[in-house]
N, C-alpha and C. Protein backbone atom coordinates (compact mmCIF):
# COMPACT_ATOMS: atom_id res chain seq x y z
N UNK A 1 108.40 168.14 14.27
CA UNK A 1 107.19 168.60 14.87
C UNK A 1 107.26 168.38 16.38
N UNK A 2 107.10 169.44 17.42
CA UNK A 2 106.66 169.36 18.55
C UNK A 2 105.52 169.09 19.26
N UNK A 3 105.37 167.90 19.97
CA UNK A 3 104.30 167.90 20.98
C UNK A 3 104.69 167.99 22.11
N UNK A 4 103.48 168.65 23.06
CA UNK A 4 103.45 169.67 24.33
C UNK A 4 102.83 168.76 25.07
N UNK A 5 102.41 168.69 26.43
CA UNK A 5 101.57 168.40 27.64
C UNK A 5 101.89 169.56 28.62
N UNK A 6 101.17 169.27 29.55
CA UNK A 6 101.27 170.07 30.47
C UNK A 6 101.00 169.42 31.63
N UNK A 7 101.28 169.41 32.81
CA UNK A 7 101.11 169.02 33.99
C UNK A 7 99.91 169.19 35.30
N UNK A 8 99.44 168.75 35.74
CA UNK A 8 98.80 169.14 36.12
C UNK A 8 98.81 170.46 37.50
N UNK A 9 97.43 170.89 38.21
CA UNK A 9 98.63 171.98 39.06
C UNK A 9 98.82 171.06 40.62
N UNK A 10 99.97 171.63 41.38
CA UNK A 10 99.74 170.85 42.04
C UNK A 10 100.63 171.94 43.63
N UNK A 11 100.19 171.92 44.55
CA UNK A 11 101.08 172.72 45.60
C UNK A 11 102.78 172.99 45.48
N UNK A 12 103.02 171.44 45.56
CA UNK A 12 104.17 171.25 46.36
C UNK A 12 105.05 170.85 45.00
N UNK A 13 107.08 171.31 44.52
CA UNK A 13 107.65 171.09 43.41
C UNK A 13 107.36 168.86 43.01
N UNK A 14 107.56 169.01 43.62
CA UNK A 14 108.20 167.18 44.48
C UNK A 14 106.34 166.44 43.45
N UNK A 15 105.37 167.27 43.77
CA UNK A 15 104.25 166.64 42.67
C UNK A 15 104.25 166.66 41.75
N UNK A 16 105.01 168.04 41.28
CA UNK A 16 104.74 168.34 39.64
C UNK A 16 105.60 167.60 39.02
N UNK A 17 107.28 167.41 39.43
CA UNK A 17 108.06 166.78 39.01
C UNK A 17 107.75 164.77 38.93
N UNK A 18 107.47 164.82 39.73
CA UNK A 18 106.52 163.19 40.14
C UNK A 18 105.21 162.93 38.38
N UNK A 19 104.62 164.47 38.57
CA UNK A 19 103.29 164.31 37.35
C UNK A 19 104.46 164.20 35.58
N UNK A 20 105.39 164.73 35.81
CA UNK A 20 106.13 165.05 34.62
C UNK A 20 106.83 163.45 34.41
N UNK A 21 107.48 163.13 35.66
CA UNK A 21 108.33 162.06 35.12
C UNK A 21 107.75 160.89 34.63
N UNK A 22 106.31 160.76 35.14
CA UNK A 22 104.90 160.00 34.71
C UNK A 22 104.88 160.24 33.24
N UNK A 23 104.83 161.22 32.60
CA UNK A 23 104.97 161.60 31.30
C UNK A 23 105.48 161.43 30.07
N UNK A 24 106.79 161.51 30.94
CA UNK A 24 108.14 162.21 30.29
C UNK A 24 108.32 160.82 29.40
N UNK A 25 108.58 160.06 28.39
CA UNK A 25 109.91 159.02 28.25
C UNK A 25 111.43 159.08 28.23
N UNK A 26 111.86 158.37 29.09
CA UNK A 26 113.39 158.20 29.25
C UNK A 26 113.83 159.00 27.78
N UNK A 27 113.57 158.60 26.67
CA UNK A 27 114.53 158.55 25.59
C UNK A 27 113.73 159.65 24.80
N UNK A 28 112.71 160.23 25.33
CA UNK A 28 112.84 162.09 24.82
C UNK A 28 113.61 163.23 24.80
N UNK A 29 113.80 164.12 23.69
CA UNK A 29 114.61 165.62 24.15
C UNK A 29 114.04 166.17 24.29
N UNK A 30 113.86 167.10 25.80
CA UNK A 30 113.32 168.29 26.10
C UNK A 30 113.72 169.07 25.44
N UNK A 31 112.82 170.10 24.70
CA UNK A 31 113.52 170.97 23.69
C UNK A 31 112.89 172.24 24.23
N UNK A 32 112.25 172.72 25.51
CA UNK A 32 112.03 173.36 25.91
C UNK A 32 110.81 173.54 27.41
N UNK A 33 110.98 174.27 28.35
CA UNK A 33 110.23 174.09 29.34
C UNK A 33 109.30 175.56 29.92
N UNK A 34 108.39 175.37 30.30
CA UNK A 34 107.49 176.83 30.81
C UNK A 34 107.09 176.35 32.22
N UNK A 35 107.32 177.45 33.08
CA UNK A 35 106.86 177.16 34.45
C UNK A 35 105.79 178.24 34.75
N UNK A 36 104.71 177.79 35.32
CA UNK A 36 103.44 178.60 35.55
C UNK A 36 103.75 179.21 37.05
N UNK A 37 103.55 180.02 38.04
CA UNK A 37 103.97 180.06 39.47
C UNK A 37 102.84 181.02 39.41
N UNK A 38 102.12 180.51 40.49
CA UNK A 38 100.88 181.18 41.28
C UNK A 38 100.94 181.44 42.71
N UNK A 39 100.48 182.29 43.36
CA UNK A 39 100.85 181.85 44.69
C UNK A 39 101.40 183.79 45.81
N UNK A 40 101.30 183.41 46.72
CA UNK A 40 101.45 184.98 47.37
C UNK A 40 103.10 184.95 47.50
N UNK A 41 103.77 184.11 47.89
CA UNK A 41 105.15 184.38 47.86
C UNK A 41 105.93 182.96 46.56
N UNK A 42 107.20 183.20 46.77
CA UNK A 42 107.94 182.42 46.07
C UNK A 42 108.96 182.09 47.00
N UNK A 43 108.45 180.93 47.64
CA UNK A 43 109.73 180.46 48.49
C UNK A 43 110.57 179.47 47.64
N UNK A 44 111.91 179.33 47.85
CA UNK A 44 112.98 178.46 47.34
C UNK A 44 113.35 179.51 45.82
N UNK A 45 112.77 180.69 45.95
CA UNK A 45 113.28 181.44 44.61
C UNK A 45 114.15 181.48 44.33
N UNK A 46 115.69 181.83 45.83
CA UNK A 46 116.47 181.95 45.00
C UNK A 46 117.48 180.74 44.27
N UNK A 47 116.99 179.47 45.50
CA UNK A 47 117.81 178.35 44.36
C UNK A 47 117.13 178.18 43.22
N UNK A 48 115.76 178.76 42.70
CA UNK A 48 115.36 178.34 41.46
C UNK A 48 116.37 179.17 40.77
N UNK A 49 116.80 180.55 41.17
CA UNK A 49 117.11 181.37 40.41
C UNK A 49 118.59 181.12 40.33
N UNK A 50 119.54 180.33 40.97
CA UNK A 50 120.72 179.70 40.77
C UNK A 50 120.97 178.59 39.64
N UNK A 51 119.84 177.59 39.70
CA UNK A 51 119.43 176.86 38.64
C UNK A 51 119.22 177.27 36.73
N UNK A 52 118.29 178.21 37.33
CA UNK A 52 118.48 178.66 35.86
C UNK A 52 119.84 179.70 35.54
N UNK A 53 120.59 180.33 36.22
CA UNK A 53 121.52 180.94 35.97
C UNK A 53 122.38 180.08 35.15
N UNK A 54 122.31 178.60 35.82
CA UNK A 54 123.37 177.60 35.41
C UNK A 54 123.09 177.01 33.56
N UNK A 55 121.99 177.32 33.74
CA UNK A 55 121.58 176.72 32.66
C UNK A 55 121.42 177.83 31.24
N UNK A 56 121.57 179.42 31.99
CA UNK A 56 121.81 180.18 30.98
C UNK A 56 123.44 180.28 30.73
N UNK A 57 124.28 179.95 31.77
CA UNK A 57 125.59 179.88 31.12
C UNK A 57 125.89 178.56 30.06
N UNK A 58 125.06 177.54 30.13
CA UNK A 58 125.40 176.72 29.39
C UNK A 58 124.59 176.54 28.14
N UNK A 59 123.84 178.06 27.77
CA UNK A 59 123.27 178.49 26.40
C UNK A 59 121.77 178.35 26.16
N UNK A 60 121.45 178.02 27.51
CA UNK A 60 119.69 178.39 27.17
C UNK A 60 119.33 179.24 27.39
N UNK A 61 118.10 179.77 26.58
CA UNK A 61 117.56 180.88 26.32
C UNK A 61 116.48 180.90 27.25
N UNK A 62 116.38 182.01 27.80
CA UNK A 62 115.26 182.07 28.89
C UNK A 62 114.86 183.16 28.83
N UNK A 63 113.37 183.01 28.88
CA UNK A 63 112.41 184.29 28.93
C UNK A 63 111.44 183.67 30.21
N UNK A 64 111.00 185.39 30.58
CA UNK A 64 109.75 184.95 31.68
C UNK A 64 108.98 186.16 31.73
N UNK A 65 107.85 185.44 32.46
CA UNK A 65 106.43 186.95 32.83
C UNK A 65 106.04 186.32 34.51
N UNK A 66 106.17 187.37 34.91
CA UNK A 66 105.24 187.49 36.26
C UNK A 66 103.99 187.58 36.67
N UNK A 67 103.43 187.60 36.84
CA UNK A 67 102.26 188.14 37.63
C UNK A 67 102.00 188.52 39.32
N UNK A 68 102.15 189.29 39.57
CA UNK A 68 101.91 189.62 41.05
C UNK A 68 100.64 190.48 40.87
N UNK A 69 99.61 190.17 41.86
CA UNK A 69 98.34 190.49 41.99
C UNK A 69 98.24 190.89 43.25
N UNK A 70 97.67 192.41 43.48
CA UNK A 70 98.26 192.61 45.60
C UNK A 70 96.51 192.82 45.33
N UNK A 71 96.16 192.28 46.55
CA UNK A 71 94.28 192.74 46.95
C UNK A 71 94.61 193.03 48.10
N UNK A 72 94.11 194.88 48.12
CA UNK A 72 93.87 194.88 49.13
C UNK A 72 92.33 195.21 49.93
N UNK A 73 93.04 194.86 51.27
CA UNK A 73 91.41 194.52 52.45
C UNK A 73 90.92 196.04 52.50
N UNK A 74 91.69 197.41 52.02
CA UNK A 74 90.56 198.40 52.10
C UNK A 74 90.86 199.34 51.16
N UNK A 75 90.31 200.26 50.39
CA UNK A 75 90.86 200.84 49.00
C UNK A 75 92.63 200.98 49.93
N UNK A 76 93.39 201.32 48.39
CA UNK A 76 94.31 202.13 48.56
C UNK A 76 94.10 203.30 47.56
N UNK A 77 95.13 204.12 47.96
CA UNK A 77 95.62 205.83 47.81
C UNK A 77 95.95 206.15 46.67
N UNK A 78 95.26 207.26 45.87
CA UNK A 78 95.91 207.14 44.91
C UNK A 78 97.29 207.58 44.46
N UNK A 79 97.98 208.24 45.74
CA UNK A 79 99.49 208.31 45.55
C UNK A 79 100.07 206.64 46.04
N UNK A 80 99.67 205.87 47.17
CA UNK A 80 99.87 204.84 47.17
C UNK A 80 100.02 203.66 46.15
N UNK A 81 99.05 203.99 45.31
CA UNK A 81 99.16 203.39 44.08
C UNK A 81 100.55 204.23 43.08
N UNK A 82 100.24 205.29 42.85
CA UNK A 82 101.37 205.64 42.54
C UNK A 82 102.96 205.44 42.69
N UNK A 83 102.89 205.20 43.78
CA UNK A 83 104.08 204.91 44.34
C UNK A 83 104.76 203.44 44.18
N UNK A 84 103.42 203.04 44.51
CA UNK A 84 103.99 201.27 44.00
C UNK A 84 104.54 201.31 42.10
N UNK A 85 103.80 201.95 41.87
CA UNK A 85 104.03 201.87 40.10
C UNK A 85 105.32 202.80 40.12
N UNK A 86 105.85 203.64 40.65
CA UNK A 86 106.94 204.16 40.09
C UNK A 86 107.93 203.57 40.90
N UNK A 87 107.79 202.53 41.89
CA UNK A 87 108.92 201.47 42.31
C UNK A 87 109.06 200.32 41.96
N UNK A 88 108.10 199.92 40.73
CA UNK A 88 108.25 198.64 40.14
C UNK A 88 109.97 198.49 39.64
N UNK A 89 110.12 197.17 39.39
CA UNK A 89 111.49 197.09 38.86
C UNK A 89 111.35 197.51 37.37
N UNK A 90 112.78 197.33 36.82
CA UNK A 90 112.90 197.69 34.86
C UNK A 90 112.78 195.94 34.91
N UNK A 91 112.07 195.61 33.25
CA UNK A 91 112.25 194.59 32.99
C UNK A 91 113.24 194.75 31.86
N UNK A 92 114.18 193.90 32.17
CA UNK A 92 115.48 193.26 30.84
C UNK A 92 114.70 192.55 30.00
N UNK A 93 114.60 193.42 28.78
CA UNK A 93 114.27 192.26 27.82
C UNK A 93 112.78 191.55 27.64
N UNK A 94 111.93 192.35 28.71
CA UNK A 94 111.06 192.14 28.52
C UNK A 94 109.55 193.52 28.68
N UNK A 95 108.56 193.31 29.74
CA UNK A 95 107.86 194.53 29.76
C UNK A 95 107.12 194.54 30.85
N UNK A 96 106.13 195.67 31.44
CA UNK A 96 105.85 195.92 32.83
C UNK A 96 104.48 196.61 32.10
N UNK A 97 103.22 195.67 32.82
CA UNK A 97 102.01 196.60 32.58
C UNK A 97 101.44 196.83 33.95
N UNK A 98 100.43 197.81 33.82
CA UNK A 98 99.77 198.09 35.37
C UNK A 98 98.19 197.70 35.19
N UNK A 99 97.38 196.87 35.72
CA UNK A 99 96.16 196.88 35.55
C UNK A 99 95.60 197.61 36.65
N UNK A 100 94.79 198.62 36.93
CA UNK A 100 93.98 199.04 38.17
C UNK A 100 92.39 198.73 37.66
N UNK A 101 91.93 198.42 39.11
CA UNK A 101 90.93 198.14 39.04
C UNK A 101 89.98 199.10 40.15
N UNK A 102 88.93 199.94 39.87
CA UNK A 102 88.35 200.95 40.33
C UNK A 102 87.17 200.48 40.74
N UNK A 103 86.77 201.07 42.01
CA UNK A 103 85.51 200.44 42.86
C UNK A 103 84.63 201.64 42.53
């Protein structure tokens, strides 16, 4: 049987990891991890994204979902909108929805 926690949220990596190791016991197996990311950019992405590379060559299974949320300060177009949606990336293995929201 698995039990879960979760961390609390916190700005900066250096807290969350600090809130986890508070948690964690030495002599647990992580048998799996979820990262939440909120926020307008993703700085340090790409060493996150070196990290987990490493860790999918050595047989973990990794899935993920995004969320990017753009607001903008005055309508946009509806080819503008368009356009963003037909330059989204393909997702591998996973899926791409569009929410619009109409004033």
């Amino acid at each position: 049987m698995s039990n879960f926690f979760e961390s609390e949220s916190f700005v900066f990596p250096a807290q969350v990891r600090q809130d986890v190791a508070s948690r964690l016991e030495k002599t647990k197996k992580i048998k799996s991890l979820e990262f939440y990311l909120k926020g307008e950019a993703l700085e340090g992405a790409k060493n996150f994204s070196d990290a987990l590379f490493i860790l999918k060559q050595r047989g973990a299974k990794i899935s993920h979902e995004v969320v990017i949320k753009l607001s903008f300060p005055k309508h946009i177009s509806r080819e503008g909108v368009l356009a963003l949606v037909e330059n989204m990336p393909k997702a591998r293995n996973g899926s791409l929805k569009v929410r619009v929201e109409i004033d």
